[in-house]
N, C-alpha and C. Protein backbone atom coordinates (compact mmCIF):
# COMPACT_ATOMS: atom_id res chain seq x y z
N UNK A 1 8.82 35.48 -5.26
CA UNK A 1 10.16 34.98 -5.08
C UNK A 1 10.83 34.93 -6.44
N UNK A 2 11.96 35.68 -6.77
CA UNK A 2 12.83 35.88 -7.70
C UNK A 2 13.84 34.69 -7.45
N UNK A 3 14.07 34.43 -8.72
CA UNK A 3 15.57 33.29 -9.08
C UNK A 3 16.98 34.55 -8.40
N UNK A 4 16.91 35.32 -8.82
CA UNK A 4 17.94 36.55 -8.28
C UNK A 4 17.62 36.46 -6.39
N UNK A 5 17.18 36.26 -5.92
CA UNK A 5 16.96 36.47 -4.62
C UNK A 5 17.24 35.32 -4.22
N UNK A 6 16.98 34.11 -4.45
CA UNK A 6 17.43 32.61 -3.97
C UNK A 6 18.51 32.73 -4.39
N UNK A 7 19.24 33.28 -5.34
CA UNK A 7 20.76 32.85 -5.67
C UNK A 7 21.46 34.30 -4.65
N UNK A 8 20.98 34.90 -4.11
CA UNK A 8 21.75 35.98 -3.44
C UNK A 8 21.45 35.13 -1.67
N UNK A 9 20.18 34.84 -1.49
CA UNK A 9 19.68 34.33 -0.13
C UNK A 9 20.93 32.66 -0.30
N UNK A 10 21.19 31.85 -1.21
CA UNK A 10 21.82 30.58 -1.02
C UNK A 10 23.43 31.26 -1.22
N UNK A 11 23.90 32.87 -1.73
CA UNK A 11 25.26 32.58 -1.01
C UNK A 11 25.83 33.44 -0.02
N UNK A 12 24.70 34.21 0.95
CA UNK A 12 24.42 34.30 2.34
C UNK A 12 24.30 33.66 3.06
N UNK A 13 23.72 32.29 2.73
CA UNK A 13 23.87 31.18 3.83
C UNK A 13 25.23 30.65 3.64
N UNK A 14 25.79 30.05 2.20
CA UNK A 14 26.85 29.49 2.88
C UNK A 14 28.16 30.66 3.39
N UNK A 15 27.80 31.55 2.61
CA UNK A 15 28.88 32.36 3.42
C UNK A 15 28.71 33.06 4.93
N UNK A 16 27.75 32.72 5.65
CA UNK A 16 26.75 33.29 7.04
C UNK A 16 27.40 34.19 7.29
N UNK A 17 27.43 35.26 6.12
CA UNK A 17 28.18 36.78 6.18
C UNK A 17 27.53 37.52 5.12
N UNK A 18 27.13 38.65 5.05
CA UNK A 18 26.67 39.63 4.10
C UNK A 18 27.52 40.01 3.60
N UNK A 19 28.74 40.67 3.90
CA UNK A 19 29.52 41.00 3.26
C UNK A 19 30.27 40.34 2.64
N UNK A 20 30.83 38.86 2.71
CA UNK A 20 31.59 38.19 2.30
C UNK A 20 30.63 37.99 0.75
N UNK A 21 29.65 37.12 1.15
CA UNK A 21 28.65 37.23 0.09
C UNK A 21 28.34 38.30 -0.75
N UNK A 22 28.36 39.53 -0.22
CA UNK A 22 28.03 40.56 -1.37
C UNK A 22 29.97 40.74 -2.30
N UNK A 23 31.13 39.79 -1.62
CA UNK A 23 32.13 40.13 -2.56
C UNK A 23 32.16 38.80 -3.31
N UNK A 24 31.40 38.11 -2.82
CA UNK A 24 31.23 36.68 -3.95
C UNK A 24 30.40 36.85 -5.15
N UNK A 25 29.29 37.68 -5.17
CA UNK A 25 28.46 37.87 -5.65
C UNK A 25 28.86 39.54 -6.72
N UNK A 26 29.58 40.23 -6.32
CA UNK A 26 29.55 41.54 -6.86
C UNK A 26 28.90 42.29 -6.34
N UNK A 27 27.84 42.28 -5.58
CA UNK A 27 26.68 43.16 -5.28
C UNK A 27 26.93 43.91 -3.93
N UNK A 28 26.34 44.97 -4.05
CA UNK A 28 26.79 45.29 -2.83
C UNK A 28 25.99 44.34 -1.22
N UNK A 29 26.27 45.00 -0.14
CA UNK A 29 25.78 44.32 0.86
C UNK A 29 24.15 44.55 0.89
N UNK A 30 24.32 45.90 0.84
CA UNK A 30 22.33 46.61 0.75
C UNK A 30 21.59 45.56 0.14
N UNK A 31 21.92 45.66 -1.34
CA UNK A 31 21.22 44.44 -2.50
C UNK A 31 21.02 43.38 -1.75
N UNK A 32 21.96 42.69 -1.17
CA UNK A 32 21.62 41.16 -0.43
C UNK A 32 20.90 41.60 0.64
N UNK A 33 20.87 42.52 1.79
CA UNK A 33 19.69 43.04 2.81
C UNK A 33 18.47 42.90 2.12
N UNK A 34 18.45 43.91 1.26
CA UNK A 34 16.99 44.05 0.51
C UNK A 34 16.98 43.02 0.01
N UNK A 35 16.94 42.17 -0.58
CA UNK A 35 16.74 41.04 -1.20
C UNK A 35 16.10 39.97 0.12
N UNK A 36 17.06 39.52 0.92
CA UNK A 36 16.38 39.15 2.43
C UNK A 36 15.78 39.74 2.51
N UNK A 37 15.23 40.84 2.96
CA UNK A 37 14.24 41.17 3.23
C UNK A 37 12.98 40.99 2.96
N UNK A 38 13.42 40.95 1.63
CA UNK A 38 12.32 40.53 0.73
C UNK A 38 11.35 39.38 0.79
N UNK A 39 12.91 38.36 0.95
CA UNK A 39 12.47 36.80 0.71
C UNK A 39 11.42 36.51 2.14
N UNK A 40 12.01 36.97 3.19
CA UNK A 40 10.85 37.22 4.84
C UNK A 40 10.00 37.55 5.10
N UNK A 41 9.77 38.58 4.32
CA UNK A 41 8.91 39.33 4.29
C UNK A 41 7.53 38.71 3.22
N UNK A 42 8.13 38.37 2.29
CA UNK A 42 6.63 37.19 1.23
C UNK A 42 6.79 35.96 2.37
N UNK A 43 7.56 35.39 2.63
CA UNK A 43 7.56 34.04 3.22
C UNK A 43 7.11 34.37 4.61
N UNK A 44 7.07 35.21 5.04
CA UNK A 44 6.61 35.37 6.50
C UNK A 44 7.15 34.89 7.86
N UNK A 45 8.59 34.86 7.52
CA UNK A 45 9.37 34.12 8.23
C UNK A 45 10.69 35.18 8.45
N UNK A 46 11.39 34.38 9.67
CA UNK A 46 13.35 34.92 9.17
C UNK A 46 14.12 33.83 9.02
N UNK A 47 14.59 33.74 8.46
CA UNK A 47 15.39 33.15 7.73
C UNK A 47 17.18 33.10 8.41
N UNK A 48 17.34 34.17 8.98
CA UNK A 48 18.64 34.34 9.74
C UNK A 48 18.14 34.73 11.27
N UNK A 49 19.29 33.61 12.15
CA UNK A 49 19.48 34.51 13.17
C UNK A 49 20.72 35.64 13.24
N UNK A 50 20.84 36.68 13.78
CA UNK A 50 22.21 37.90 14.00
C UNK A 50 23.02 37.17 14.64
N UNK A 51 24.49 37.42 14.52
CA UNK A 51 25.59 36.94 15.35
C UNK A 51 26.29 37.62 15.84
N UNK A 52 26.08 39.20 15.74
CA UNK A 52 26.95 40.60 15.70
C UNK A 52 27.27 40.55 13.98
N UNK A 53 28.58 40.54 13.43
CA UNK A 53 28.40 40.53 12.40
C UNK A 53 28.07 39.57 10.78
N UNK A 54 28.31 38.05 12.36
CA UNK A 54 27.90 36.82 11.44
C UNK A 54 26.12 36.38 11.35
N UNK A 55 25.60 35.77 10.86
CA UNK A 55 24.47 34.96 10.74
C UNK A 55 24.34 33.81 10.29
N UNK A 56 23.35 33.16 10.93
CA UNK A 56 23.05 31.39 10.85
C UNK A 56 21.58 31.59 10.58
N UNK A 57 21.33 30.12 9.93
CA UNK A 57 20.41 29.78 9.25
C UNK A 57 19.31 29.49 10.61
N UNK A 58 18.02 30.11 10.33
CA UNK A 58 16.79 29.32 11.22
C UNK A 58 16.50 28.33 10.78
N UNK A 59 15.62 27.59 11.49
CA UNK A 59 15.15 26.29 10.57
C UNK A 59 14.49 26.42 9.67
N UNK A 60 13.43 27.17 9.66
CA UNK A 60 13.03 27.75 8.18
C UNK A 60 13.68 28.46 6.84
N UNK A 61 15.13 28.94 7.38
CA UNK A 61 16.31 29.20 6.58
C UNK A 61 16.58 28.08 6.08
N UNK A 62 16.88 27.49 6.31
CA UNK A 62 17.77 25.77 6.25
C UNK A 62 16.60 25.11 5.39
N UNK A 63 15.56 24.92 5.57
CA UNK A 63 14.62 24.41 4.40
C UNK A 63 14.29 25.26 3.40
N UNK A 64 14.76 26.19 3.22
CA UNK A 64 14.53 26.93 2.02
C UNK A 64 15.78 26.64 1.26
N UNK A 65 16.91 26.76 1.62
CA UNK A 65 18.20 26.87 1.16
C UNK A 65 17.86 25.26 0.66
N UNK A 66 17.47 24.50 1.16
CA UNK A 66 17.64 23.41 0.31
C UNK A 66 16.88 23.30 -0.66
N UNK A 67 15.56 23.73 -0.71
CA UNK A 67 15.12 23.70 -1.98
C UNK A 67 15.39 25.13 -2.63
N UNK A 68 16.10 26.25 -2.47
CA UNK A 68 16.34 27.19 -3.63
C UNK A 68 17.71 26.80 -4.17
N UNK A 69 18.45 25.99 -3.90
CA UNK A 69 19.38 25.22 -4.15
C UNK A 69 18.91 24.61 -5.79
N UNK A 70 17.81 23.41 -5.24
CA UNK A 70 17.12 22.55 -6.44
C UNK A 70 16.58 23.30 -7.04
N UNK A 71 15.98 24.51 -7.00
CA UNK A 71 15.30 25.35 -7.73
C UNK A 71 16.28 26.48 -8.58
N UNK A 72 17.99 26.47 -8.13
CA UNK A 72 18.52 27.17 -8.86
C UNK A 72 19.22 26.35 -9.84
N UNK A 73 19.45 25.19 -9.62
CA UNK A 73 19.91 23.99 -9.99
C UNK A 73 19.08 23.31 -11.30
N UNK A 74 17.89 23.48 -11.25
CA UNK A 74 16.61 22.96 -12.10
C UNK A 74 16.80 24.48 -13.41
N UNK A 75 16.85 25.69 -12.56
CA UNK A 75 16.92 26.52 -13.48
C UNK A 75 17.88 26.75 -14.53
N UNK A 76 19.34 26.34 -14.17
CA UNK A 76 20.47 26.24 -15.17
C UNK A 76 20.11 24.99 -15.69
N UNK A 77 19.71 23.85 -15.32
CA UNK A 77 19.61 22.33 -16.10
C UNK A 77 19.22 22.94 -17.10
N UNK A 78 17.93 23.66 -17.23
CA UNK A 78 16.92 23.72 -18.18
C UNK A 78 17.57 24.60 -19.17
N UNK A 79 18.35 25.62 -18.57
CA UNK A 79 19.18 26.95 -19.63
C UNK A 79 19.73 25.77 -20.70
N UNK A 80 20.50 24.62 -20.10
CA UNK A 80 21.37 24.07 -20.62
C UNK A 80 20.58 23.00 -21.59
N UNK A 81 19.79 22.39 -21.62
CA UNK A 81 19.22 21.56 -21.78
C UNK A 81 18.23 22.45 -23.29
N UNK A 82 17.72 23.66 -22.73
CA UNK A 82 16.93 24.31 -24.05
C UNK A 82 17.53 25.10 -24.46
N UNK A 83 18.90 25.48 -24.77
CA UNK A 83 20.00 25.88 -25.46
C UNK A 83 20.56 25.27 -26.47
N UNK A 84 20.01 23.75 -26.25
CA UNK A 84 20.87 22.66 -27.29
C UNK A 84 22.08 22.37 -26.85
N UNK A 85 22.62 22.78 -25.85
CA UNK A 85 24.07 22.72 -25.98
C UNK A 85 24.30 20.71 -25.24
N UNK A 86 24.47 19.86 -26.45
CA UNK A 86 24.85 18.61 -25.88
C UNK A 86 25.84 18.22 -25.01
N UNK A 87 25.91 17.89 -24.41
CA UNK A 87 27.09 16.93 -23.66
C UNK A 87 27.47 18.33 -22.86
N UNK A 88 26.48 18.97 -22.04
CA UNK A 88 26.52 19.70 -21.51
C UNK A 88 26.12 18.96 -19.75
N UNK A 89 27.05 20.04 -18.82
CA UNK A 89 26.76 19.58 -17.32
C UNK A 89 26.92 20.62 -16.75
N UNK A 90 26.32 20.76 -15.34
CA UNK A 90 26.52 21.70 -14.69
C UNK A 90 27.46 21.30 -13.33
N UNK A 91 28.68 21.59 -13.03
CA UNK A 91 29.17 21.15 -11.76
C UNK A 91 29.62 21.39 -10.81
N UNK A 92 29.59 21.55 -9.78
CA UNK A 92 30.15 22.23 -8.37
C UNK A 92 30.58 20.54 -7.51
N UNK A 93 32.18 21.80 -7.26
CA UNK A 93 32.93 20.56 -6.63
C UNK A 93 33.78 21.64 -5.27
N UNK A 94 33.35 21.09 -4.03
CA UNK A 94 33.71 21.80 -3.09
C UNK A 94 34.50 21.25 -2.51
N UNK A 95 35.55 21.47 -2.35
CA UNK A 95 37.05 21.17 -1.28
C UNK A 95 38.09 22.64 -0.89
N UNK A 96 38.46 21.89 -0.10
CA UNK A 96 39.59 23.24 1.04
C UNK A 96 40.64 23.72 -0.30
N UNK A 97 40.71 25.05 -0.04
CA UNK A 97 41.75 25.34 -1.32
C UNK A 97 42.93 24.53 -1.76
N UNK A 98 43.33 23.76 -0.87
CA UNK A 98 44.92 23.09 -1.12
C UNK A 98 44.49 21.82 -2.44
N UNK A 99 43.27 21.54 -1.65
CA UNK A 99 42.69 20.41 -2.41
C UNK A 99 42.05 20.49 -3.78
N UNK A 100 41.50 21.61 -3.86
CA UNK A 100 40.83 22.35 -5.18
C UNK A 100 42.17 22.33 -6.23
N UNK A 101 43.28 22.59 -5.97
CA UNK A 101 44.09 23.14 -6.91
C UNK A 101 45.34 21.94 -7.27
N UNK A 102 44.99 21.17 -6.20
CA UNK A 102 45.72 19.58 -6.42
C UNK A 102 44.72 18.94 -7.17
N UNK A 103 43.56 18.39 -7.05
CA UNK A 103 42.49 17.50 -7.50
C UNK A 103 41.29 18.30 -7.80
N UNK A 104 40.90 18.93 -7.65
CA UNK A 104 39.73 19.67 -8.26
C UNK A 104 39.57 20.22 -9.94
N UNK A 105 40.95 20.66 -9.86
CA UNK A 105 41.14 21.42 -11.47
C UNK A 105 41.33 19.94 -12.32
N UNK A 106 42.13 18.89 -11.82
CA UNK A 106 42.36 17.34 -12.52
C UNK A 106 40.52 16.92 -12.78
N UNK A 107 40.17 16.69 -11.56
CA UNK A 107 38.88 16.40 -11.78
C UNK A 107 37.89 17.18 -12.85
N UNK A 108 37.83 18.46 -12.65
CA UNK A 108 37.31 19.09 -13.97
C UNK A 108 37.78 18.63 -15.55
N UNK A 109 39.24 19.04 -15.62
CA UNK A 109 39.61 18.55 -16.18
C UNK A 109 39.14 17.03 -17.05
N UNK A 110 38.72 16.07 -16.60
CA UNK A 110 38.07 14.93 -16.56
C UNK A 110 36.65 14.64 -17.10
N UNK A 111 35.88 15.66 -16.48
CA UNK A 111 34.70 15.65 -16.67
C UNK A 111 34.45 16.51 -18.30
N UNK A 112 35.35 17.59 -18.40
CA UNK A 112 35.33 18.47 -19.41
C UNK A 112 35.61 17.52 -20.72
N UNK A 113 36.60 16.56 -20.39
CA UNK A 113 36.62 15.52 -21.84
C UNK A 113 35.34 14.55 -22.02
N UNK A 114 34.67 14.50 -21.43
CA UNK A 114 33.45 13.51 -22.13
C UNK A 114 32.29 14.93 -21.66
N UNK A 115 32.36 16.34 -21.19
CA UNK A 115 31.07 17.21 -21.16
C UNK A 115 31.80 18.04 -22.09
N UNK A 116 31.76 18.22 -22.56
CA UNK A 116 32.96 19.35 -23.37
C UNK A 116 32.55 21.24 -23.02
N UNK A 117 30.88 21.02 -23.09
CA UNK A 117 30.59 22.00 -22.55
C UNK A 117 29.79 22.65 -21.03
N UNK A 118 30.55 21.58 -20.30
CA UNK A 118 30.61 21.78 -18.46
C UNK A 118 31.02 23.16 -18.13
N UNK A 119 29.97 23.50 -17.14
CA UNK A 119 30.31 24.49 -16.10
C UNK A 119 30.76 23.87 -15.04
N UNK A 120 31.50 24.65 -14.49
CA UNK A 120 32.38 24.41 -13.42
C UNK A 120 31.91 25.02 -12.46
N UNK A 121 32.00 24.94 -10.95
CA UNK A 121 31.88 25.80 -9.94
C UNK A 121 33.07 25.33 -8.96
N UNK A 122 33.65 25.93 -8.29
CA UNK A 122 34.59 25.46 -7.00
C UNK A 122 34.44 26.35 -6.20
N UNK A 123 33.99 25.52 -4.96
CA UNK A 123 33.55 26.25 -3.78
C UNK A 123 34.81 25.62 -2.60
N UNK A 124 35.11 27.08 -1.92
CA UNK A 124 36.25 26.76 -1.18
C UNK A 124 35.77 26.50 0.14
N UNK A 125 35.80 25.48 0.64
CA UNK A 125 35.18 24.96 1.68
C UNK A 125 36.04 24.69 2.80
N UNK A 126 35.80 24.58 4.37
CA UNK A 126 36.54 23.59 5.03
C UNK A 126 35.89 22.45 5.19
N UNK A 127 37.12 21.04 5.70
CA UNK A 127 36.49 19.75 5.48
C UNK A 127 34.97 19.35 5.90
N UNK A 128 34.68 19.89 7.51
CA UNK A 128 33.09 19.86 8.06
C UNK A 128 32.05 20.48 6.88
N UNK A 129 32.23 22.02 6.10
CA UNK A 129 31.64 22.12 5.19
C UNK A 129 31.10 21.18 3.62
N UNK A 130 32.43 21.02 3.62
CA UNK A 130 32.35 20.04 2.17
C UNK A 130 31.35 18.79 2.30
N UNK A 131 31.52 18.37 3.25
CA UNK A 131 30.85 17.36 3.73
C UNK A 131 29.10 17.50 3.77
N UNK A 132 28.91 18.76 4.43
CA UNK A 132 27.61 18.85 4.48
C UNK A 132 26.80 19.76 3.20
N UNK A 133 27.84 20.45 2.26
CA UNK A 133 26.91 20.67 0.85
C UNK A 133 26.95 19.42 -0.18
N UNK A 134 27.60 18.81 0.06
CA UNK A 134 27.06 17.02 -0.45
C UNK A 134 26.34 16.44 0.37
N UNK A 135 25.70 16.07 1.07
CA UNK A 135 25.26 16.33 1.75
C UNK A 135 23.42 16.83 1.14
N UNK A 136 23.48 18.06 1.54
CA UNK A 136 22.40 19.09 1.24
C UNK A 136 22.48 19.17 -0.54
N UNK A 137 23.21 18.44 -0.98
CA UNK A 137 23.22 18.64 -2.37
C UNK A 137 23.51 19.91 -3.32
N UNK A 138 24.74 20.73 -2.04
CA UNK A 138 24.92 21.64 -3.11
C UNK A 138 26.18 22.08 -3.89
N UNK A 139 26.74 20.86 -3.34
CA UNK A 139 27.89 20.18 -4.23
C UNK A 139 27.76 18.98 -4.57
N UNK A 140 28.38 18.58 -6.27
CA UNK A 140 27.86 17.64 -6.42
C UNK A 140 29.13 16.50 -6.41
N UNK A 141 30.67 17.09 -6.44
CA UNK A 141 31.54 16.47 -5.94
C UNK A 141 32.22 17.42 -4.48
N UNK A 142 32.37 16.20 -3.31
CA UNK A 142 33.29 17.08 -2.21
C UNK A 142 34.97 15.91 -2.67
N UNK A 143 35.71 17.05 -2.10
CA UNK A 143 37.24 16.56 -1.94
C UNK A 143 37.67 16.65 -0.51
N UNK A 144 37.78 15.62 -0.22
CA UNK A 144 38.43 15.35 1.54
C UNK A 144 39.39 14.63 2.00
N UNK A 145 39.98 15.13 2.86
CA UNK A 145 40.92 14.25 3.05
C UNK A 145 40.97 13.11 4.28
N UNK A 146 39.95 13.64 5.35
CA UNK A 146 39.21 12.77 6.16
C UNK A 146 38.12 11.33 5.75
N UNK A 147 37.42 11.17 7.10
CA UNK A 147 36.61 9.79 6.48
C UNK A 147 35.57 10.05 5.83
N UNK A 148 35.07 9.55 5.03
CA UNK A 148 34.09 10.21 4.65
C UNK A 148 32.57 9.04 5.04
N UNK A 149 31.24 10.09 5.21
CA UNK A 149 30.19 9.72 5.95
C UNK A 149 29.93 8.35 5.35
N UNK A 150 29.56 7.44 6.08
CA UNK A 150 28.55 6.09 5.83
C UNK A 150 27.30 6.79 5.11
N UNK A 151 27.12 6.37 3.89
CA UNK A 151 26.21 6.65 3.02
C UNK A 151 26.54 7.67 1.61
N UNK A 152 27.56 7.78 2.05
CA UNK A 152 28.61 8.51 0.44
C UNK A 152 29.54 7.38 -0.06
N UNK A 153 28.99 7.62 -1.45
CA UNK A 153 30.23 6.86 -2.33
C UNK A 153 31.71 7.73 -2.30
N UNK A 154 32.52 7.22 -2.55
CA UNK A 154 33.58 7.72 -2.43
C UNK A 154 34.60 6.76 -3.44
N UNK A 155 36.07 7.77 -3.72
CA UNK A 155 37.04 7.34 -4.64
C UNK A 155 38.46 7.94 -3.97
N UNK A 156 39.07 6.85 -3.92
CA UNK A 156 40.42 7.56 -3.45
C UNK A 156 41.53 7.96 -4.96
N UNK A 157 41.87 9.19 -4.77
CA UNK A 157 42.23 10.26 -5.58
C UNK A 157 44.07 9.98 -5.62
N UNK A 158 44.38 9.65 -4.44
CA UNK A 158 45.67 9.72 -3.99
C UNK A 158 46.47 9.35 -2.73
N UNK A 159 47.14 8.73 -2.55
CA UNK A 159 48.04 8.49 -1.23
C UNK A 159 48.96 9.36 -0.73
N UNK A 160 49.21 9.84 -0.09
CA UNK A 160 49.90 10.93 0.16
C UNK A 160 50.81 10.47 1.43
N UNK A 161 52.04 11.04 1.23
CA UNK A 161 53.13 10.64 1.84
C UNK A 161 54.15 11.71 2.48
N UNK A 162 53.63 11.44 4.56
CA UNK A 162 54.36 12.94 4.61
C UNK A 162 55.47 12.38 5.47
N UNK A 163 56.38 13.64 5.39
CA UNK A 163 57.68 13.28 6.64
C UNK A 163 57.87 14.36 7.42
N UNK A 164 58.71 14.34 8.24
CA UNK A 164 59.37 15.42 9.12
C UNK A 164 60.53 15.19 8.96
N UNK A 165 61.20 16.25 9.46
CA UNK A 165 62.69 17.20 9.61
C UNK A 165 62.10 17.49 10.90
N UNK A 166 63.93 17.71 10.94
CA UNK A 166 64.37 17.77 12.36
C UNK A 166 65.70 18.71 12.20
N UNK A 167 65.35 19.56 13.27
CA UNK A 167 67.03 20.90 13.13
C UNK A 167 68.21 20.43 14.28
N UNK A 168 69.21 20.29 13.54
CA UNK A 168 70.20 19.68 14.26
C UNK A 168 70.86 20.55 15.34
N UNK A 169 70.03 22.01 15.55
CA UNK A 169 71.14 22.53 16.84
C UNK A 169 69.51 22.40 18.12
């Protein structure tokens, strides 16, 4: 099992598309096949069920993804950590695009003045998603605008204030 293959197999799952994933990734679609393939084939398992052109996680998918997650996660700590580079973080913050570009870039923003040398990740999520890679831990901030689960800390960001119009003919 390759670090290259968990990071191609974890953004096949969240994207439960090959192709979408092979344009997240650069790679083509083949590369991410073969690569699955791969990972099933040592593990002795599948990992996806077919959808026609979508796929979902088996349960043995779904426990892998969570620990090649921590295992890709452990692997940048350590880049960062035996690089020297101080006041260094690694961060992924997943919210719906509207939200990413209202509060997500502020929030970075934020973190970048006391990490100076933070990575960033923003993953464009919908709200049910965001929820569950915090969750699964593979975001380490979500942005929502719903309730958020009993057992998450949470911070309110903003009040937001809407109206309607109305056409007078």
């Amino acid at each position: 099992m390759e670090i290259f293959e968990l990071r191609y197999f974890i953004a096949v799952a969240q994207n439960e598309n090959i192709h979408r994933a092979s344009e997240t990734l650069n790679v083509s679609p083949g590369s991410l096949s073969k690569a699955i393939s791969r990972l099933e084939e040592e593990l002795s398992v599948s990992l996806f069920y077919k959808q026609g052109r979508n796929i979902r996680l088996t349960p043995e998918g779904i426990a892998l993804k969570k620990r090649a997650i921590q295992i890709v996660q452990l692997e940048e700590d350590a880049k960062i950590e035996l690089s020297g580079e101080k006041g260094s973080l690694n961060v992924v913050i997943s919210a719906e695009e509207i939200l990413q570009t209202q509060f997500g870039v502020s929030l970075a923003d934020t973190i970048s003045k006391s990490y100076s040398s933070s990575r960033m990740q923003f993953l464009i999520r919908s709200e049910d998603k965001v929820i569950q890679q915090v969750l699964d831990g593979e975001a380490h901030f979500g942005i929502l605008t719903g309730e958020v689960p009993h057992g998450l800390k949470s911070k309110t960001l903003s009040k937001v204030e809407f109206k309607t119009c109305a056409s007078n003919k």
